[in-house]
N, C-alpha and C. Protein backbone atom coordinates (compact mmCIF):
# COMPACT_ATOMS: atom_id res chain seq x y z
N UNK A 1 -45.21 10.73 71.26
CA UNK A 1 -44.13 10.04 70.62
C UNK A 1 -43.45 10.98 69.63
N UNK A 2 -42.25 10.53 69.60
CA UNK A 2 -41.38 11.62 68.22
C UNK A 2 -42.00 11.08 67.27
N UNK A 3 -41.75 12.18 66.08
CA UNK A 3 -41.82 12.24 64.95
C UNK A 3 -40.95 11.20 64.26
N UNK A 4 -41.24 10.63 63.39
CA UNK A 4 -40.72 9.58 62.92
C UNK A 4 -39.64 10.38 61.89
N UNK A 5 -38.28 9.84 61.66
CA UNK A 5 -37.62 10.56 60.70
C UNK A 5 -37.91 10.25 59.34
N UNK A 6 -38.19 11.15 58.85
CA UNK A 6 -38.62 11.44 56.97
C UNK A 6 -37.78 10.05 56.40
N UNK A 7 -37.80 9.24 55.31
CA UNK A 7 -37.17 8.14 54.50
C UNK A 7 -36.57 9.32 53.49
N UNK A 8 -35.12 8.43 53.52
CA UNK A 8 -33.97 8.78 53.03
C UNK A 8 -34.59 8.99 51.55
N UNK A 9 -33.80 9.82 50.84
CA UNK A 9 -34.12 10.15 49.48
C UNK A 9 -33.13 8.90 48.55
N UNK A 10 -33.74 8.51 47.66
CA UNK A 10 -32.80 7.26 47.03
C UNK A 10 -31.64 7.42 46.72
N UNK A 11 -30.44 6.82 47.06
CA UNK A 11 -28.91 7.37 46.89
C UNK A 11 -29.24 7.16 45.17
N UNK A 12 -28.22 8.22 44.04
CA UNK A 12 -27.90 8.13 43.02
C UNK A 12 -27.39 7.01 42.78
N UNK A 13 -27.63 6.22 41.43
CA UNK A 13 -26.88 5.46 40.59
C UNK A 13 -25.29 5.69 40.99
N UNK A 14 -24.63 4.26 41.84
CA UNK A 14 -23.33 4.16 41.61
C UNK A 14 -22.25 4.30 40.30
N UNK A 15 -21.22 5.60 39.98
CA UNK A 15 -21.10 5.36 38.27
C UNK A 15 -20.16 4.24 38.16
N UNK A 16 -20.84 3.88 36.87
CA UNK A 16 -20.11 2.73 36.80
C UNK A 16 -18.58 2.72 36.19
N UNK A 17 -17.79 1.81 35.92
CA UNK A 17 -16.18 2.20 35.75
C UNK A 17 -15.92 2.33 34.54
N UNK A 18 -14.94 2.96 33.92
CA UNK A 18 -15.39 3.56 32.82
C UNK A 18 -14.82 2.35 31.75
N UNK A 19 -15.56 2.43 30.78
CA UNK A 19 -15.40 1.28 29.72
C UNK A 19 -13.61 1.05 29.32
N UNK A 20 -13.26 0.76 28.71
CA UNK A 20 -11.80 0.63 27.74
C UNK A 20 -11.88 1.25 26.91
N UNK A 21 -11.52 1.62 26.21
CA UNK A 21 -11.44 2.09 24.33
C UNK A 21 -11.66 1.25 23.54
N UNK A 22 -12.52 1.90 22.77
CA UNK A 22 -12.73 0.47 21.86
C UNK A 22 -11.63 0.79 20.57
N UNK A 23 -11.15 -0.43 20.23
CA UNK A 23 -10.41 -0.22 18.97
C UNK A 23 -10.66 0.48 18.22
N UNK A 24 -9.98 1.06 17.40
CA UNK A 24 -9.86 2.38 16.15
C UNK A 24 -10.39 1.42 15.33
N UNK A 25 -11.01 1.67 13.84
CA UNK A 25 -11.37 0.85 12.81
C UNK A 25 -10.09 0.91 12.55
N UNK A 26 -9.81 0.04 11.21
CA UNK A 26 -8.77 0.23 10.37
C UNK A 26 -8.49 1.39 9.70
N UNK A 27 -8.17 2.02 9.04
CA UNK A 27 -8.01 3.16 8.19
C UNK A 27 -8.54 2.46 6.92
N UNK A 28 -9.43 3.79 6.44
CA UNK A 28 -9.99 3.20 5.04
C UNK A 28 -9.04 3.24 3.60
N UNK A 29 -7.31 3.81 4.35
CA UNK A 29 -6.83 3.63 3.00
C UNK A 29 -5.53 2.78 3.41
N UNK A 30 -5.60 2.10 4.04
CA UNK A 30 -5.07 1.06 4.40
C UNK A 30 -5.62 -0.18 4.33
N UNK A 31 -5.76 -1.03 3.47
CA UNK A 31 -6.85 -2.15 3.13
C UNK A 31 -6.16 -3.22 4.63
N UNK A 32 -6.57 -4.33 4.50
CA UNK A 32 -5.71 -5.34 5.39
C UNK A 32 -4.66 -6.21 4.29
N UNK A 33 -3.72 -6.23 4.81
CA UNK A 33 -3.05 -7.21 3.77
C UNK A 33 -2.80 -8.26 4.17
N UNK A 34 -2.64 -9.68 3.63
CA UNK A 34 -2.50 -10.33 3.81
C UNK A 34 -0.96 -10.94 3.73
N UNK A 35 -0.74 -10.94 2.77
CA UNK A 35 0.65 -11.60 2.00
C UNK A 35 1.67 -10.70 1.81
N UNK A 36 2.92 -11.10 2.18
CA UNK A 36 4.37 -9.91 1.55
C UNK A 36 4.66 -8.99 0.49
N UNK A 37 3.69 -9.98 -0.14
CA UNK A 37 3.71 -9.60 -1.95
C UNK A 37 2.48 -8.31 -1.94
N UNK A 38 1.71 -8.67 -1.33
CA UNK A 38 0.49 -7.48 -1.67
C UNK A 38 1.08 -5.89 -0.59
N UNK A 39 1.79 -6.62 0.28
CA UNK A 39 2.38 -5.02 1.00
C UNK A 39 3.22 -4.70 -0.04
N UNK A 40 3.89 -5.26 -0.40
CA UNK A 40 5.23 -4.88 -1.30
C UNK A 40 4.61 -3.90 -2.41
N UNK A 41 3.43 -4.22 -3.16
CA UNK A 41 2.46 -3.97 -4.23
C UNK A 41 2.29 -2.76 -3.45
N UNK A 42 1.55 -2.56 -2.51
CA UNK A 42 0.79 -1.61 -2.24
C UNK A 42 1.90 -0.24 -1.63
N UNK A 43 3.14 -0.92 -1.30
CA UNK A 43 3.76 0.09 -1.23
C UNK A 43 4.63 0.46 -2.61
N UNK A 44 4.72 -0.21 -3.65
CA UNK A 44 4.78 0.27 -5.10
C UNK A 44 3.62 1.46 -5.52
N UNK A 45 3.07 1.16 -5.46
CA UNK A 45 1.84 2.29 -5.93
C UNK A 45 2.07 3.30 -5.36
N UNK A 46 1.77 3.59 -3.88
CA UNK A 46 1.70 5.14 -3.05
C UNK A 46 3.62 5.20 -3.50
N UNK A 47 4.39 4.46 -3.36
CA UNK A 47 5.52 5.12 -3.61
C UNK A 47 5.44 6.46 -5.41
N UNK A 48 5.17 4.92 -6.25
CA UNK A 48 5.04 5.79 -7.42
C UNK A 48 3.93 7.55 -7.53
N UNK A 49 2.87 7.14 -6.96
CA UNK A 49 1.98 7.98 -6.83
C UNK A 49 2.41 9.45 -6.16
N UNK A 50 3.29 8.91 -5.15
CA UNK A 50 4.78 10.08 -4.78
C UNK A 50 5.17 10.30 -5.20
N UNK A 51 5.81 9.81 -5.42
CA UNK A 51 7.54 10.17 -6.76
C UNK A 51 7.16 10.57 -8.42
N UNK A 52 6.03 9.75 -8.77
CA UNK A 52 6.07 10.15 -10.51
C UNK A 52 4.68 10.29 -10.80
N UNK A 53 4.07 11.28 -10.14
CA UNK A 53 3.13 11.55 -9.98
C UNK A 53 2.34 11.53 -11.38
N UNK A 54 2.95 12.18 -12.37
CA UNK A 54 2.50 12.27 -13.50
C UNK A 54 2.12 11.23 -14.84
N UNK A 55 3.41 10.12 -14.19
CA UNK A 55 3.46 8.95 -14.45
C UNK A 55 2.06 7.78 -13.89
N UNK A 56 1.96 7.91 -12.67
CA UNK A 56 0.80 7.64 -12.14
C UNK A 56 -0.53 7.34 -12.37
N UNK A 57 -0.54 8.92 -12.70
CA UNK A 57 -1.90 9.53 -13.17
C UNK A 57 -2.22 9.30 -14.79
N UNK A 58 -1.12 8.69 -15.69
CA UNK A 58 -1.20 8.18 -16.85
C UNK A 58 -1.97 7.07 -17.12
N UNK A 59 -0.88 6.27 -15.96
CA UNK A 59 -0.93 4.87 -16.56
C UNK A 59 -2.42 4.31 -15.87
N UNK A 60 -3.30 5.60 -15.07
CA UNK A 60 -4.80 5.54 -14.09
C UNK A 60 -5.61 5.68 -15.25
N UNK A 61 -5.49 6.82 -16.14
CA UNK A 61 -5.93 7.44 -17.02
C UNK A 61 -6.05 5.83 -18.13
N UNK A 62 -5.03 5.37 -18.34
CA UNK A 62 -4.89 3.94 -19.47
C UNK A 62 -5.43 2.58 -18.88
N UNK A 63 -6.21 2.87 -17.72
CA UNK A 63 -6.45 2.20 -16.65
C UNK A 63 -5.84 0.33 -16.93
N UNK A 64 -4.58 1.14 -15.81
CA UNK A 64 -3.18 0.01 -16.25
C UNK A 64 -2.46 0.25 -14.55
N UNK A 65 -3.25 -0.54 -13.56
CA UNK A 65 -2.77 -0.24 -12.10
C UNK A 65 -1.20 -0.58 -12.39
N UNK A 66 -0.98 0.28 -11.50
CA UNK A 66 0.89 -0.04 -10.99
C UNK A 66 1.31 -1.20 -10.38
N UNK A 67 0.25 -1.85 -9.69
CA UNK A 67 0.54 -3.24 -8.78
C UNK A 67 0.56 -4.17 -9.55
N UNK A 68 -0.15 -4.11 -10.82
CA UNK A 68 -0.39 -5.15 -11.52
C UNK A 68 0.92 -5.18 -12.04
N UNK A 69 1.37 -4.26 -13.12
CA UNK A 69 2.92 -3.81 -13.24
C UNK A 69 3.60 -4.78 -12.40
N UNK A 70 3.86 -4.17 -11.29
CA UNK A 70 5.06 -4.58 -10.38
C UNK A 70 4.80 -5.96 -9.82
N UNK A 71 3.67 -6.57 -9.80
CA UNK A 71 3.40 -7.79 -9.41
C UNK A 71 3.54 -8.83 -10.60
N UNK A 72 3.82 -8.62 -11.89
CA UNK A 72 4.10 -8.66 -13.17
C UNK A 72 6.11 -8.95 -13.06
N UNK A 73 6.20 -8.34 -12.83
CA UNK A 73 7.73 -8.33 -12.72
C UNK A 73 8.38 -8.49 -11.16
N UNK A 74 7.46 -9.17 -10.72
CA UNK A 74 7.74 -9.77 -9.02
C UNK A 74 7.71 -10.97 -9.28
N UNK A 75 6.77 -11.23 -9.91
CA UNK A 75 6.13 -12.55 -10.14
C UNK A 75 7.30 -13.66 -10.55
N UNK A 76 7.70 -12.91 -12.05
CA UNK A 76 8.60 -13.27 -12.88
C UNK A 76 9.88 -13.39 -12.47
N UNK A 77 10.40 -12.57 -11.34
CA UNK A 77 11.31 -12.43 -10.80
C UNK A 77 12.27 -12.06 -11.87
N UNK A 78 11.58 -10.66 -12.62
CA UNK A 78 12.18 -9.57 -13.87
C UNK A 78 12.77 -10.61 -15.19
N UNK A 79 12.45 -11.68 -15.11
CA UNK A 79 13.13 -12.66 -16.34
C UNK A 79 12.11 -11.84 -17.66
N UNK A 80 12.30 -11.60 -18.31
CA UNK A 80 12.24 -10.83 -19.88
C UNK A 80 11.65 -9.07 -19.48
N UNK A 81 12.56 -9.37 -18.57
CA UNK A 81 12.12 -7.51 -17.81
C UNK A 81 13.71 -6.99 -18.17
N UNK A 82 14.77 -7.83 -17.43
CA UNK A 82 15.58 -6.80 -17.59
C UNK A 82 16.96 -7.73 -17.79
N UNK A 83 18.11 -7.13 -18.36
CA UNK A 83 19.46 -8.22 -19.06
C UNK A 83 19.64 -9.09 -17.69
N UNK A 84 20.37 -10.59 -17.92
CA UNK A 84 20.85 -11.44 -17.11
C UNK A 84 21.13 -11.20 -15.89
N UNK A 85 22.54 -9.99 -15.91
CA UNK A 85 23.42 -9.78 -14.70
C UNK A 85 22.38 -8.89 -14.18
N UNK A 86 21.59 -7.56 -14.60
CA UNK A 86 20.88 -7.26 -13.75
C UNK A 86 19.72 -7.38 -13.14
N UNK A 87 19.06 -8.71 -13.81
CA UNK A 87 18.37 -9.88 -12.82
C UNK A 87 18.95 -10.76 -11.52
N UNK A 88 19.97 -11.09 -11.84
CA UNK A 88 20.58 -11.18 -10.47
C UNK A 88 20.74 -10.13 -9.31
N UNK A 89 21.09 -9.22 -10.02
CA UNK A 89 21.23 -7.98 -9.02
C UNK A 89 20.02 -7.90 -8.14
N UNK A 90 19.10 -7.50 -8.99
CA UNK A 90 17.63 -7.62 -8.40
C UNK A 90 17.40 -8.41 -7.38
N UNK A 91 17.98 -9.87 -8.05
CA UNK A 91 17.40 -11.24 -7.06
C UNK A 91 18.48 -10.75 -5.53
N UNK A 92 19.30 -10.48 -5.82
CA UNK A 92 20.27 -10.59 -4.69
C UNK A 92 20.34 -9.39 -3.79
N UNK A 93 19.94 -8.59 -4.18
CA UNK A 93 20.05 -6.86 -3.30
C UNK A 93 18.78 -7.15 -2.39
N UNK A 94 17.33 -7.65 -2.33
CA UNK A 94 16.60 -8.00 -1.38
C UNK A 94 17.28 -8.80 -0.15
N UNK A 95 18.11 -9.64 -0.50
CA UNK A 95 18.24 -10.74 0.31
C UNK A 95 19.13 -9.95 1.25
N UNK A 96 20.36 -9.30 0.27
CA UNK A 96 21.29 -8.64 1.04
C UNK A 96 20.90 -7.25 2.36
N UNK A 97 19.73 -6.55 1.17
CA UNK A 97 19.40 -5.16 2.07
C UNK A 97 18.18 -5.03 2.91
N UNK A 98 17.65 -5.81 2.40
CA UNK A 98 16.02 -5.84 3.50
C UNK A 98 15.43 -6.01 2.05
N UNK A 99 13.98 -6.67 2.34
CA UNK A 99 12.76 -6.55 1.52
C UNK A 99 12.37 -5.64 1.04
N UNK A 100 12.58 -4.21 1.27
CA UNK A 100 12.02 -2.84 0.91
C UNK A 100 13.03 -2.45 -0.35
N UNK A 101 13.85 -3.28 -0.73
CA UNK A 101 15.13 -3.02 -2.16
C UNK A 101 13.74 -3.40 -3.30
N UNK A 102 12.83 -4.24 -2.74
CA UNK A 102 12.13 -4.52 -4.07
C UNK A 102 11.13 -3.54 -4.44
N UNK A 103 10.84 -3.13 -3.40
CA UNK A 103 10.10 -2.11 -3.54
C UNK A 103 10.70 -0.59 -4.26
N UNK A 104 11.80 -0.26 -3.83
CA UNK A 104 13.10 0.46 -4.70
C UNK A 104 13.24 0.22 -5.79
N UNK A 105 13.42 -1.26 -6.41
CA UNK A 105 14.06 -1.89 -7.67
C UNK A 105 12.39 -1.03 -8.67
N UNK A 106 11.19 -1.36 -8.26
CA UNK A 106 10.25 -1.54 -8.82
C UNK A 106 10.17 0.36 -8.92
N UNK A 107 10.15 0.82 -8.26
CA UNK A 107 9.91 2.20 -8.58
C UNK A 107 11.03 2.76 -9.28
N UNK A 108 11.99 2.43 -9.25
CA UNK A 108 13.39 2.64 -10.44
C UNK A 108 13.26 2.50 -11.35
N UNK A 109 12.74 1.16 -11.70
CA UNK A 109 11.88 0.64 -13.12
C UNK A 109 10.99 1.80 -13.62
N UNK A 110 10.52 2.01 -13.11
CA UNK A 110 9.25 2.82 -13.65
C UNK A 110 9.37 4.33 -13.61
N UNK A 111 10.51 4.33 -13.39
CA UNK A 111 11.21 6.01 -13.23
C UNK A 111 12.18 5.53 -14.23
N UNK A 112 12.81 5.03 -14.89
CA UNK A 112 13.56 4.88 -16.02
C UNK A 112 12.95 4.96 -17.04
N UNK A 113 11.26 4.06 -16.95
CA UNK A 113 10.12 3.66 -18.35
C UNK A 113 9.56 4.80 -18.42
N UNK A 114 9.60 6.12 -17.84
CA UNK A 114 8.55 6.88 -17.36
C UNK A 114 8.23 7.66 -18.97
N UNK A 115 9.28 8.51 -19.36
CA UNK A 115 9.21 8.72 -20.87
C UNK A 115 8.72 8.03 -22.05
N UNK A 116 8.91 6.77 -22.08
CA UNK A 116 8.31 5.44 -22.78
C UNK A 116 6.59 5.47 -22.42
N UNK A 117 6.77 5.30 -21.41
CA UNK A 117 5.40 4.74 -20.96
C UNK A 117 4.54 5.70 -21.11
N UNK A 118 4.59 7.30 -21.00
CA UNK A 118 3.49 8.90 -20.83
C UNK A 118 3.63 8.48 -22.51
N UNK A 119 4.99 8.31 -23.14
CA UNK A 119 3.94 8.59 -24.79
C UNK A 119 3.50 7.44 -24.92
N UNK A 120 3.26 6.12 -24.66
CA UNK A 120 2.69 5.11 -24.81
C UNK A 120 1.29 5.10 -24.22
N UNK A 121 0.83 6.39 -23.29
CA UNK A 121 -0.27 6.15 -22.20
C UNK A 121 -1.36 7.23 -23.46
N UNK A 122 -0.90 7.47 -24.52
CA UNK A 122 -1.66 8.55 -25.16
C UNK A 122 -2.22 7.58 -26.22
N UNK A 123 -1.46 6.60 -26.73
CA UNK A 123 -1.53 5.77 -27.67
C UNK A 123 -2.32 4.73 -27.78
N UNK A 124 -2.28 4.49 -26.35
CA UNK A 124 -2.95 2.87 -25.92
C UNK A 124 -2.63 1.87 -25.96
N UNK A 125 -1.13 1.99 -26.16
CA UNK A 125 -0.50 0.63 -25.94
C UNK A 125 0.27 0.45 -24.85
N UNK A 126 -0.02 0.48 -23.72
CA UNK A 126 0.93 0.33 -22.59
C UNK A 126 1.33 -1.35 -22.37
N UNK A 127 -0.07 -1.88 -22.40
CA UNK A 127 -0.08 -3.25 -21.91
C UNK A 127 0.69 -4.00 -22.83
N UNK A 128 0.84 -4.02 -24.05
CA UNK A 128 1.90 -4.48 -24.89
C UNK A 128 3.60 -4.11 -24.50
N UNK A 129 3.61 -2.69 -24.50
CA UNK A 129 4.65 -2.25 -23.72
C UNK A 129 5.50 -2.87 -23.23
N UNK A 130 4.65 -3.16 -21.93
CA UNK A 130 5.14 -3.57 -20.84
C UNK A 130 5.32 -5.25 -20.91
């Protein structure tokens, strides 16, 4: 009789298909935001932290956040922030130009106070200040 033929060697593991991507985390300096007001905030800060760097690093130093600031005079919608007509202005240039005017209005502010506020950040009176 023939030789019987040898048993097949075990076929390899079929590969399997390749997964999806799994989502990126968030970025760790990107918190999640929730509300208009806290993007608006959070893009007050990195704006200032850009632009008046020195200013920034003061009012960090007097530990006196910028959001609080600008969420301070968001809040209020600038009433004992700034004269009548240019409270309106304020109120009305968002509506007119996009949401990102407040974010403008607020770093203007604080680029006008900036002199005020560095000798006030030595003193320790910012929070009155303001």
């Amino acid at each position: 009789s023939p030789p019987s033929p040898s048993p097949l060697p075990p076929s390899p593991p079929s590969p399997s298909p390749p997964s999806p991507p799994s989502p990126s985390p968030p970025s760790p300096s990107l918190p999640p935001l929730s509300s208009p007001l806290q993007v608006t905030l959070c893009l007050v800060e990195r704006l200032v932290e850009t632009e008046l760097p020195t200013l920034y690093t003061a009012l960090r130093k007097a530990r006196v956040p910028v959001c609080m600031v600008a969420a301070r005079w968001l809040n209020q919608s600038w009433l004992n922030v700034l004269s009548w007509p240019n409270m309106l202005d304020a109120f009305i240039l968002p509506f007119c130009f996009g949401a990102d005017y407040q974010v403008y209005l607020c770093v203007a502010a604080f680029r006008f106070l900036e002199s005020s506020l560095l000798k006030r950040c030595c003193c320790g009176d910012v929070l009155p200040f303001l």
